[in-house]
Protein backbone atom coordinates (compact mmCIF):
# COMPACT_ATOMS: atom_id res chain seq x y z
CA UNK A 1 -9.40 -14.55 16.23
CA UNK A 2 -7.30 -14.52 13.28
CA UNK A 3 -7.06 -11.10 13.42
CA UNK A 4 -6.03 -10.73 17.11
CA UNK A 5 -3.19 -13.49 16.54
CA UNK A 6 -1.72 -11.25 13.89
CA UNK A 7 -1.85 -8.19 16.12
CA UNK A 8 -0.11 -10.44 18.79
CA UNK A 9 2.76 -10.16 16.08
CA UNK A 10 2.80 -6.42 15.39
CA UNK A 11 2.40 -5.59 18.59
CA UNK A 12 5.99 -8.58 19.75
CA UNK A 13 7.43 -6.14 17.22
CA UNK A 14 6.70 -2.74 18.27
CA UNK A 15 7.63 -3.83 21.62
CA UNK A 16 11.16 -5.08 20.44
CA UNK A 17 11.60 -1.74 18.80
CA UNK A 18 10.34 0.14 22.25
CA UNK A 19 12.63 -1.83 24.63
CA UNK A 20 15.53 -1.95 22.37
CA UNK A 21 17.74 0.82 24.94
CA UNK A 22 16.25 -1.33 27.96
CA UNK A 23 17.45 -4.37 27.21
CA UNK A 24 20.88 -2.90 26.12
CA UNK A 25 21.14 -1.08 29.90
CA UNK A 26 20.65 -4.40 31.36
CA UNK A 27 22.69 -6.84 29.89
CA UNK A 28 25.29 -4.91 28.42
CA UNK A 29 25.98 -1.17 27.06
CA UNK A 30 29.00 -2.97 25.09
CA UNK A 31 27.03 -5.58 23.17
CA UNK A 32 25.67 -4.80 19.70
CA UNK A 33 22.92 -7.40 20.16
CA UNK A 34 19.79 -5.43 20.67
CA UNK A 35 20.48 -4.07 17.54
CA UNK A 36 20.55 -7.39 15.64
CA UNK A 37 17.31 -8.55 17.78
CA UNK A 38 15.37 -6.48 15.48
CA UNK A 39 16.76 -7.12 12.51
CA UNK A 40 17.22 -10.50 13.36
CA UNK A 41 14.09 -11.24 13.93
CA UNK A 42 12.94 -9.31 10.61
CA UNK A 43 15.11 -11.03 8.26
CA UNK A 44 13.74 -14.46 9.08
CA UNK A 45 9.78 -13.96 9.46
CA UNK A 46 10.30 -11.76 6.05
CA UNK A 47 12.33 -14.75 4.84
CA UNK A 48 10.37 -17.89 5.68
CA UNK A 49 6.85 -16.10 5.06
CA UNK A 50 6.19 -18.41 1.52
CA UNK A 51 7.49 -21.32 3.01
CA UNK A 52 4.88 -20.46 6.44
CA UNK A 53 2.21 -20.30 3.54
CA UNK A 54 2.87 -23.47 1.26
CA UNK A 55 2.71 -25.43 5.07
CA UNK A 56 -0.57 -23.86 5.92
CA UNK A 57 -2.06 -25.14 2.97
CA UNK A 58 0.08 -28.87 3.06
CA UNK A 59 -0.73 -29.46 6.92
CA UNK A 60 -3.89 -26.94 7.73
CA UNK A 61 -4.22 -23.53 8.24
CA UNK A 62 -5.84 -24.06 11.59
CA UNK A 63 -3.04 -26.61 12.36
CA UNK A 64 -0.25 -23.82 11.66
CA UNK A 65 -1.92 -21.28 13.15
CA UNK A 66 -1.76 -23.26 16.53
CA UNK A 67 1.76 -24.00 15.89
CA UNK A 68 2.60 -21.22 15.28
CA UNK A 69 1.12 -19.58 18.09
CA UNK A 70 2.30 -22.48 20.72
CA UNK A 71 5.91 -22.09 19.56
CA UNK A 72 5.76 -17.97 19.63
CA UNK A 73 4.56 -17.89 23.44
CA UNK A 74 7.43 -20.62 24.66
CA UNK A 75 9.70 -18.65 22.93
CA UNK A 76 8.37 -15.37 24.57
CA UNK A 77 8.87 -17.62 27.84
CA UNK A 78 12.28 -18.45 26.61
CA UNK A 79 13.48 -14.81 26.41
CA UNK A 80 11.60 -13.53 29.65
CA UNK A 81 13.81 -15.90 31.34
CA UNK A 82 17.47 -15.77 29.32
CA UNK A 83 20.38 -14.66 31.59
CA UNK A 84 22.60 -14.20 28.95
CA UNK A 85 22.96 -12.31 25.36
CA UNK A 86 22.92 -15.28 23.21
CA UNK A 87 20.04 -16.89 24.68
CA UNK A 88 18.07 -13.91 24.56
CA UNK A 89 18.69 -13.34 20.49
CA UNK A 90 18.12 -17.06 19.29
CA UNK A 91 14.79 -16.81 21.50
CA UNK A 92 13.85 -13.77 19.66
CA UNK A 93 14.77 -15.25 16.28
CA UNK A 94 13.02 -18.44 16.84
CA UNK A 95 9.92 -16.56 17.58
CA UNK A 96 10.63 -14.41 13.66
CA UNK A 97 10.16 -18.52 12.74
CA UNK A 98 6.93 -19.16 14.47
CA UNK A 99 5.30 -15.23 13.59
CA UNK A 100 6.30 -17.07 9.78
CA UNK A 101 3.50 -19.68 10.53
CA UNK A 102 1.38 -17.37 12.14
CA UNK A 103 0.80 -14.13 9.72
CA UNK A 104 -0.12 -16.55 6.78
CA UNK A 105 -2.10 -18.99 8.22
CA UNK A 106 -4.24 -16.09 9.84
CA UNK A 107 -5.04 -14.27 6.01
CA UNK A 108 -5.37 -17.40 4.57
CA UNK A 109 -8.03 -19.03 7.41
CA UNK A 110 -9.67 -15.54 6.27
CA UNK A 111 -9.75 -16.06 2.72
CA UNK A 112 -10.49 -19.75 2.85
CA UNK A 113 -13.49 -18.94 5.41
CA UNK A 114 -14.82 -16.23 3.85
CA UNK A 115 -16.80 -16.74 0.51
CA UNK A 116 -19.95 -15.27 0.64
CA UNK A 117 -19.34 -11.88 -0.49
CA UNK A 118 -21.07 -9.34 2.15
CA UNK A 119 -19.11 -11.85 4.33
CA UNK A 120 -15.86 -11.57 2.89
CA UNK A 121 -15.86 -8.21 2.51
CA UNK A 122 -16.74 -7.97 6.29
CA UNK A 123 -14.17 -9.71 7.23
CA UNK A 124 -11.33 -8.46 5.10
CA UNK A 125 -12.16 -4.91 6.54
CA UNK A 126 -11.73 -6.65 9.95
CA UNK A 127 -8.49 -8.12 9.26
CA UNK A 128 -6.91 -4.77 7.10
CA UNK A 129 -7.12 -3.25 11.00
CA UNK A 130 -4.14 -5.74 11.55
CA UNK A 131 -3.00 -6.29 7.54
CA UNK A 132 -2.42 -2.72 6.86
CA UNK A 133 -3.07 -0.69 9.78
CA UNK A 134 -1.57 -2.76 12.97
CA UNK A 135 1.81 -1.55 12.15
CA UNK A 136 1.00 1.40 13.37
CA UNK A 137 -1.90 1.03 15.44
CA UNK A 138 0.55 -1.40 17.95
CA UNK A 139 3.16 1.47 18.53
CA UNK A 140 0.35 3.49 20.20
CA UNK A 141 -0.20 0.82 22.85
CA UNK A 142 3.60 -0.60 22.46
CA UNK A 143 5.79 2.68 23.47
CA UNK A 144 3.57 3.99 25.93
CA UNK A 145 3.10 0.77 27.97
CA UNK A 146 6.32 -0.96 27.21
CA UNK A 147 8.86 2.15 27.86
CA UNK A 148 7.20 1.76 31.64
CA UNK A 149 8.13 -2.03 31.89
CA UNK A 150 10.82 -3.90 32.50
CA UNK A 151 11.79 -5.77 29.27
CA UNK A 152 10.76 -9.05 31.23
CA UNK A 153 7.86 -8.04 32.07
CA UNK A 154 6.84 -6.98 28.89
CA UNK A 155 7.58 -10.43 27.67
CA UNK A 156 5.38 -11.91 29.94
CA UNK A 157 2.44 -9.63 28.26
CA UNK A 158 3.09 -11.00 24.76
CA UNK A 159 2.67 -14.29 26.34
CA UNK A 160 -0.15 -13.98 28.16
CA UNK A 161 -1.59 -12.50 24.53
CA UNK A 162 -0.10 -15.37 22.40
CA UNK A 163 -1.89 -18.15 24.57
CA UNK A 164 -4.81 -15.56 24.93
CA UNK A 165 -5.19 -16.35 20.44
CA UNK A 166 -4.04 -19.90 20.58
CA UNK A 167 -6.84 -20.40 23.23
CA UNK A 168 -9.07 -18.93 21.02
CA UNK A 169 -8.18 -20.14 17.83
CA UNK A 170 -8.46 -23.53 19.49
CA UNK A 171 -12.03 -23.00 20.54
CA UNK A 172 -13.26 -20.73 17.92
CA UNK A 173 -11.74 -21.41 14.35
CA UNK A 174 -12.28 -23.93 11.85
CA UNK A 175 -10.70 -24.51 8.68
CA UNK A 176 -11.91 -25.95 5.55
CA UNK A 177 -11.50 -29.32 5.36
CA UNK A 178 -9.59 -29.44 1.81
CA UNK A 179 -5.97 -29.66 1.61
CA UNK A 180 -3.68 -29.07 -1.67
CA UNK A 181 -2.93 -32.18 -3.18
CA UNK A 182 0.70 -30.89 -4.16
CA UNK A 183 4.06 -32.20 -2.14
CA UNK A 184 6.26 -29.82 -0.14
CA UNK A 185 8.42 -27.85 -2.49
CA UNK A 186 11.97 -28.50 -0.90
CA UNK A 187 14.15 -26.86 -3.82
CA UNK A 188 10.85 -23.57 -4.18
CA UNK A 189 11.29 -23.18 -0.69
CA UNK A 190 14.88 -22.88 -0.31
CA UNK A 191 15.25 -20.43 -3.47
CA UNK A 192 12.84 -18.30 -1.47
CA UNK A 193 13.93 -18.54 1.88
CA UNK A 194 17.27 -17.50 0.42
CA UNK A 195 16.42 -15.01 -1.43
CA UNK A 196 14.16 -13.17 0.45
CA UNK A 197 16.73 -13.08 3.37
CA UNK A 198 19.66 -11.70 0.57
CA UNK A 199 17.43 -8.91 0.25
CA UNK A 200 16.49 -8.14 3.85
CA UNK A 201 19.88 -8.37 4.99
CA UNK A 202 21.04 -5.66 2.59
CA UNK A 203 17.98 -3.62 3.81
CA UNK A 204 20.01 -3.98 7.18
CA UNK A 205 23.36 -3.03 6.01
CA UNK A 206 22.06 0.26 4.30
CA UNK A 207 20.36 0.69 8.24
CA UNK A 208 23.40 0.04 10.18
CA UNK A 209 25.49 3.41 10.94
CA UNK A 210 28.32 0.74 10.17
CA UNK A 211 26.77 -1.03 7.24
CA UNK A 212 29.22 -1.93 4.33
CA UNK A 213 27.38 -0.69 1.09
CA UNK A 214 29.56 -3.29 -1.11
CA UNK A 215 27.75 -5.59 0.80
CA UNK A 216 24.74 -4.44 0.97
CA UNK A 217 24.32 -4.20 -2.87
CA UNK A 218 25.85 -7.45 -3.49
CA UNK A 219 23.20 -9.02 -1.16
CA UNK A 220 20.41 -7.10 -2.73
CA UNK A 221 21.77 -7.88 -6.01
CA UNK A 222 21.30 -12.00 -4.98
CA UNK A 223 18.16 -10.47 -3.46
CA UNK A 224 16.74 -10.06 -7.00
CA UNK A 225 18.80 -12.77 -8.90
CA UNK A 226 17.13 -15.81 -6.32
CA UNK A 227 13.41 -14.56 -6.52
CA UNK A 228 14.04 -14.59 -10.42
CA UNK A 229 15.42 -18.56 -10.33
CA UNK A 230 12.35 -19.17 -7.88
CA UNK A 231 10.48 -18.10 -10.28
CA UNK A 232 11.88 -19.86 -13.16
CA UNK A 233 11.90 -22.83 -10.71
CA UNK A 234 7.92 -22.64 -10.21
CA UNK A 235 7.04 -22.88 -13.81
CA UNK A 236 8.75 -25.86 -14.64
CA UNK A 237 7.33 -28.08 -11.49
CA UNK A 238 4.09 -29.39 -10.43
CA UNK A 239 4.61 -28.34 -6.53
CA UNK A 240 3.43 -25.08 -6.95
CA UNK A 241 4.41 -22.59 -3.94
CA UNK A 242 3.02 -19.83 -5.66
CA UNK A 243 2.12 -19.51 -9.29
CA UNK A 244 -0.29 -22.25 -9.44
CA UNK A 245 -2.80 -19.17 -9.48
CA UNK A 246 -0.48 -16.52 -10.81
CA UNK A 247 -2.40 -16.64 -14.12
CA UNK A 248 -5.43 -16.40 -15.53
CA UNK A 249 -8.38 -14.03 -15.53
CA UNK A 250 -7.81 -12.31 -12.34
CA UNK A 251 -3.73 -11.76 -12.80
CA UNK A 252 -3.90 -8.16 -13.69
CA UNK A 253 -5.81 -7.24 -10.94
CA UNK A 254 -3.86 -9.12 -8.28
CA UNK A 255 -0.98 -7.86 -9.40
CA UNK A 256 -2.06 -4.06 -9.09
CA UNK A 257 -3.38 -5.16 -5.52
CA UNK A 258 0.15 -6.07 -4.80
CA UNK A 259 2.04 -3.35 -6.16
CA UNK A 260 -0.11 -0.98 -4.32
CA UNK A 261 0.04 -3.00 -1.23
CA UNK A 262 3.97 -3.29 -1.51
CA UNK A 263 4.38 0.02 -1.42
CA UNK A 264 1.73 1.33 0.85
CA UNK A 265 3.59 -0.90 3.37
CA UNK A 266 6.78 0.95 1.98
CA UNK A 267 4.92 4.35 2.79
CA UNK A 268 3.84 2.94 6.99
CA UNK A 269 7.54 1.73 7.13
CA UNK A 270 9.07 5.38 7.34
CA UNK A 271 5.55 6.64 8.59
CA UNK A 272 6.10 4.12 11.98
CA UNK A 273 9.88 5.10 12.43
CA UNK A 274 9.10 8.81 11.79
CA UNK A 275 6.35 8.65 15.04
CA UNK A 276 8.70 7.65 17.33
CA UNK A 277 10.08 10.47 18.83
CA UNK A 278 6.49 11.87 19.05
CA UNK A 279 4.98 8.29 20.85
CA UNK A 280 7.98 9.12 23.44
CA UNK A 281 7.05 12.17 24.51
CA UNK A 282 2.56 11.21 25.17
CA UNK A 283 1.52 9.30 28.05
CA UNK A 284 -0.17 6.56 28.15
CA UNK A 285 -3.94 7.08 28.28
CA UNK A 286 -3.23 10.05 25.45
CA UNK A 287 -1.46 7.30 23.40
CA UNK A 288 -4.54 4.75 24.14
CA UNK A 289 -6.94 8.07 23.05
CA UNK A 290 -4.86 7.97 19.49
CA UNK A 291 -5.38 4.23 18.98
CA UNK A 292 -9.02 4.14 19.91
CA UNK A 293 -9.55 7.04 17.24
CA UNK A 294 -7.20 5.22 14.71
CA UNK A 295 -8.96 2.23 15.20
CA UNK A 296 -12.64 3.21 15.03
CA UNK A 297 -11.89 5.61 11.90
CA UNK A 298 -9.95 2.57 10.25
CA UNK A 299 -13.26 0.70 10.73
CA UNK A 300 -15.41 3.40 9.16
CA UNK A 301 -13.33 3.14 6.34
CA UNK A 302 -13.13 -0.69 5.96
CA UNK A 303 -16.48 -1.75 7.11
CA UNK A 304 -18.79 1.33 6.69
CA UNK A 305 -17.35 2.67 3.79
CA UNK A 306 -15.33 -0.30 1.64
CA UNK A 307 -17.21 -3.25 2.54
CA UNK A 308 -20.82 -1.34 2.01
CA UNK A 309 -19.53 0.78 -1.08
CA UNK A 310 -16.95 -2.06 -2.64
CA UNK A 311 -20.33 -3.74 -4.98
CA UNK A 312 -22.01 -1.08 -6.02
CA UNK A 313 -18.49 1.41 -7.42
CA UNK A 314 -15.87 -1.11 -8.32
CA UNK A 315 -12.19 -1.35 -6.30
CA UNK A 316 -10.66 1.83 -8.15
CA UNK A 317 -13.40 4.52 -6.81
CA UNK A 318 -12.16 3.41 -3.82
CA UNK A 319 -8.62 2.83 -3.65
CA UNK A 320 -7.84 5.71 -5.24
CA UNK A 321 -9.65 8.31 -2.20
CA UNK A 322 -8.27 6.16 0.12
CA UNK A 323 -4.57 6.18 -0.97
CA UNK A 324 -4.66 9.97 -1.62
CA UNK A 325 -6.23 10.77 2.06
CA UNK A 326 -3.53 8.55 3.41
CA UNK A 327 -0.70 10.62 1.42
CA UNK A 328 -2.85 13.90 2.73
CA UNK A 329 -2.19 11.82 6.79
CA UNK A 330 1.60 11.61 6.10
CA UNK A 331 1.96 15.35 4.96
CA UNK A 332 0.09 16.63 7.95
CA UNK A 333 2.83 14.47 10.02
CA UNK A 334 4.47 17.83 9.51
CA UNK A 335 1.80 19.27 11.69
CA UNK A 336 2.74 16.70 15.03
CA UNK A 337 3.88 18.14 18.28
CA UNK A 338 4.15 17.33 21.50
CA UNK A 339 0.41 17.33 22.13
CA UNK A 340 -1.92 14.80 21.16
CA UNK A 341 -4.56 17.22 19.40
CA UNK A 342 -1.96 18.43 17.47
CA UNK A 343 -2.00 14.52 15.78
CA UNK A 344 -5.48 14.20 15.80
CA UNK A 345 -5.58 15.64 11.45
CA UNK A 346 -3.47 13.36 10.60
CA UNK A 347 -3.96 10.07 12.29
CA UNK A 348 -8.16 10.78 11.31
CA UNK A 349 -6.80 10.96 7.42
CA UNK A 350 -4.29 8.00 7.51
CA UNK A 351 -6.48 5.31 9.11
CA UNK A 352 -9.41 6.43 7.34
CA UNK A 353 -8.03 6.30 3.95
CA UNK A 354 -5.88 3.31 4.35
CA UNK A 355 -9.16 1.72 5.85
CA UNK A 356 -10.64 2.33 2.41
CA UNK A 357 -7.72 1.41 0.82
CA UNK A 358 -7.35 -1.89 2.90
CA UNK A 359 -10.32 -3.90 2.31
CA UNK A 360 -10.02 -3.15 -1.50
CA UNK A 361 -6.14 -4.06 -1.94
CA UNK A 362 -6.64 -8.15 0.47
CA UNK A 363 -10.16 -8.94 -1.39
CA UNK A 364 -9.20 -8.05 -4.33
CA UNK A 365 -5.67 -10.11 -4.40
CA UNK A 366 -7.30 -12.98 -2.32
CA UNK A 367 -10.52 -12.94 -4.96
CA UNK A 368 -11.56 -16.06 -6.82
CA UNK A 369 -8.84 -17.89 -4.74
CA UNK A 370 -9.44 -21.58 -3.54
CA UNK A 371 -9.11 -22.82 -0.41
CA UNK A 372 -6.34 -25.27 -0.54
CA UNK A 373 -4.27 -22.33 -2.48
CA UNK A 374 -4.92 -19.53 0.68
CA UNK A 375 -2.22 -20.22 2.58
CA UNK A 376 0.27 -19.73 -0.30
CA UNK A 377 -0.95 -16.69 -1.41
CA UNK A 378 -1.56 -15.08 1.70
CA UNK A 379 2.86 -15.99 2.43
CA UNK A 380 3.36 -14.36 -1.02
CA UNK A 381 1.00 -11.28 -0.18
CA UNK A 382 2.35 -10.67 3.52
CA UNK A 383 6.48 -11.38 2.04
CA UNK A 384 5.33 -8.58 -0.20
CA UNK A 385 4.16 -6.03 2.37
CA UNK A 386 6.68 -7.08 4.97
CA UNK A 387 9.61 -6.21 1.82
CA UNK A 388 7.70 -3.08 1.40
CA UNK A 389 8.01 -1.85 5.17
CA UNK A 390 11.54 -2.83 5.06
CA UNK A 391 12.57 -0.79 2.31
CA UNK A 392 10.90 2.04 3.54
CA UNK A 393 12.96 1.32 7.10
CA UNK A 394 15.99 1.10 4.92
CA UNK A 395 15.10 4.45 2.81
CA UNK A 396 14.64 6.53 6.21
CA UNK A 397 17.87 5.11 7.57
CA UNK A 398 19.78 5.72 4.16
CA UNK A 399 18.34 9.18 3.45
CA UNK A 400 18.98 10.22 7.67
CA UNK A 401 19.90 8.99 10.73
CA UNK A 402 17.60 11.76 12.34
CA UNK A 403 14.16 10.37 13.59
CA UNK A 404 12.15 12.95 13.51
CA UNK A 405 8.17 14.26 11.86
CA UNK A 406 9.93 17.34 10.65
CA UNK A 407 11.65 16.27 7.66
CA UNK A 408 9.75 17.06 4.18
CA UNK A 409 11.71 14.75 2.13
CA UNK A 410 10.97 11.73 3.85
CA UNK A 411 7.15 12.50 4.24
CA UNK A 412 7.05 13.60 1.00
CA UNK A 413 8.89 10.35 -0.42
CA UNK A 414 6.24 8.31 1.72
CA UNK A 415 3.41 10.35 0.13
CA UNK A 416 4.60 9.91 -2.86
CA UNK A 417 4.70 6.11 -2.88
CA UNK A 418 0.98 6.47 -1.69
CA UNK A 419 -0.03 8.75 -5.17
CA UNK A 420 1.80 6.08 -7.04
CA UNK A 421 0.20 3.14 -5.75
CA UNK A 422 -2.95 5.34 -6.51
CA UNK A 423 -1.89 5.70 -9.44
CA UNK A 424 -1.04 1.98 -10.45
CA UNK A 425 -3.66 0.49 -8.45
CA UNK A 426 -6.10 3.00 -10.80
CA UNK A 427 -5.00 2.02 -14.09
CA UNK A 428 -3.99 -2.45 -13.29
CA UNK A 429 -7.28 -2.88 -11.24
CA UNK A 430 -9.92 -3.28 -13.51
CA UNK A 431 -12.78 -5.32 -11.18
CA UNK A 432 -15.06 -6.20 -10.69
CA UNK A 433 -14.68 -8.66 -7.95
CA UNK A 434 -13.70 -12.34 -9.29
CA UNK A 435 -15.97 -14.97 -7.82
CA UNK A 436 -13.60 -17.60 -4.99
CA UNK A 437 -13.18 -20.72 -6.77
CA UNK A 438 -14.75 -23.96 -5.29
CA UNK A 439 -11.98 -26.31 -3.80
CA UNK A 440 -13.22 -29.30 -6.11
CA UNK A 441 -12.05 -27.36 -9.81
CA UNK A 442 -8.50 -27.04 -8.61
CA UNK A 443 -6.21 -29.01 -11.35
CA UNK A 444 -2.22 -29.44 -10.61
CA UNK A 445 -0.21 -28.18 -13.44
CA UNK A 446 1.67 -31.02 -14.97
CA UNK A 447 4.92 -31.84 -15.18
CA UNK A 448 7.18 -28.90 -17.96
């Protein structure tokens, strides 16, 4: 249920990017809004994604998750029924607040959850169908279905499939009963909120045909600077966000997890853009035909392959396959045309390597993580993809304004951030698998 509340998300945001020229046409072909509903919307999910985190573990990750998912389908509401421009962008922002709650509390009610090992592993090749692949999985049902409803309407389906989770995640999930005995981390959180919206907003400006590129370097620039206070911030206080469990045993390997997560999810951003003249041009039950086939072969690589595979060979025998099919899947982008067969190569390679890929990259950063700590790491490891994807929107965007599968450079710059995450994923990721630390063990860090 976890999983299908995150794909609620993905799938809100593939829609937005479907019905952007829809809801210009009927409000106003003058008004720059639609463009800023996107990126709006981006900048603060990417932004308050930590903050979403260090809640989940202070209140509940249950507790957020139904929040979070209460507050995303009364904001759906809100926008289904705005008259006007203004109403219609705050709704969509506000809803960037609640997806905040929503993405972290899901991973982290997985990790918490999830400590027998065949178990976890299960389940983390589960939820890398949404992680890593629902960016792209969501476009095949979000073009296709959206682009033949009215913008309304298609509101009204994300919240019939927001209450859909929250029923279900009422019902269904539990949560461990443990909470982290630290405070909220007022001055953490606003060093991060801050400075993870610098950077996205000068990942906008180098999107916008108009952007100012003074400005966008000078935010990026604050981008860096305010991560690097935060930071310095976390070591010297005892209200950890983040780096209560930044160190130890297990820090090498997390952070080549991350790495090659960050820019995997750099790789799917152009990989989704580039698509989207081809998801135009199929119809519907072709497009479902591609995400039925993405999904189950994403599933043979999680759960048959990864999860079987993952304690008997280590992590690195199989990230590394997996992340060098996936680059083989974006070169044979090359190879899309207007039929669906004609994607068929490709789409088998990318969601069957990145399936592999997947289940190693979350267990492996979530390993030997307690339960009152999840929700934390899970906002640290989803700001990190979600920067990842927006680079690589901001890379296509800088390099081209042309959206199309038949540009080598870009593939081949997404390919290549696949062989290097190989590549660093290979040589950081020693395994194998830490063991999840019991909730009782957990020590605050005292007072620098």
């Amino acid at each position: 249920m976890a999983t299908f509340a995150q794909l609620v998300v993905l799938l809100n945001t593939a829609s937005a990017l479907a019905l952007l020229p829809d809801i210009a046409r009927d409000l106003s072909s003058s008004w720059d809004g639609p463009a800023w509903l996107s990126a709006g919307y981006a900048m603060v999910f990417g932004a308050l994604l930590l903050v979403g985190g260090h809640l989940a573990d202070l209140v509940g990750r249950r507790t957020t998750l139904l929040i979070g998912l209460t507050g995303f389908a009364v904001t759906a509401v809100a926008g289904a029924l705005s008259t006007g421009t203004d109403a219609l962008l705050w709704s969509h922002v506000l809803r960037g607040v609640f997806a905040a709650l929503i993405v972290p509390a899901s991973l982290g009610l997985v990790t918490a959850l999830f400590t027998e090992p065949d178990e976890r592993r299960n389940a983390f090749g589960i939820y890398s169908v949404a992680g890593l692949g629902g960016s792209a999985l969501t476009l095949f049902i979000a073009f296709p279905l959206f682009l033949t409803l009215n913008w309304r309407v298609s509101l009204y389906v994300t919240v019939l499939l927001a209450l859909l989770a929250l029923i279900g995640a009422a019902t269904l999930v539990r949560d461990q009963p443990g909470r982290t005995p630290s405070r909220f981390d007022a001055p953490g959180a606003l060093l991060s909120t801050f400075g993870a919206a610098a950077l996205l907003y000068g990942f906008v400006q180098f999107q916008a045909d108009d952007g100012d590129a003074s400005l966008a370097y000078s935010a990026v620039l604050r981008g860096i600077l305010l991560p690097a206070a935060f930071a310095w911030q976390q070591s010297r206080t005892a209200n950890w966000i983040l780096l209560a469990y930044a160190t130890g045993t297990g820090t090498r390997d997390m952070f080549g997890a991350s790495l090659a997560l960050f820019l995997t999810a750099l790789a799917l951003g152009t990989v989704v853009r580039l698509l989207g003249p081809f998801l135009m041009s199929v119809e519907l039950p072709a497009s479902l035909a591609v995400f039925v086939l993405m999904t189950g072969q994403f599933l043979v690589g999680s759960r048959v392959v990864s999860a079987r595979l993952l304690p008997h060979i280590g992590p690195r025998a199989l990230l590394l396959p997996g992340l060098l099919l996936a680059a083989v899947g974006v070169l044979l982008i090359r190879l899309v045309e207007g039929s669906v067969v004609s994607a068929f190569p490709s789409m088998i390679c990318l969601s069957l390597g990145l399936g592999m890929a997947g289940t190693v990259i979350y267990s492996t950063i979530t390993d030997g993580i307690a339960a009152h700590d999840s929700g934390g790491l899970a906002g640290f490891v989803m700001a990190s993809q979600h920067m990842g994807n927006d680079l690589g929107v901001a890379l296509l965007y800088g390099t081209t304004s042309r959206l199309s599968g038949d540009n080598p450079a870009l593939l081949h710059t997404a390919a290549a951030a696949l062989l290097v995450a190989a590549l660093l994923g290979g040589l950081l990721i020693k395994g194998p698998a830490r063991s999840v630390a019991p909730a009782e063990t957990w020590a605050a860090p005292t007072q620098s």
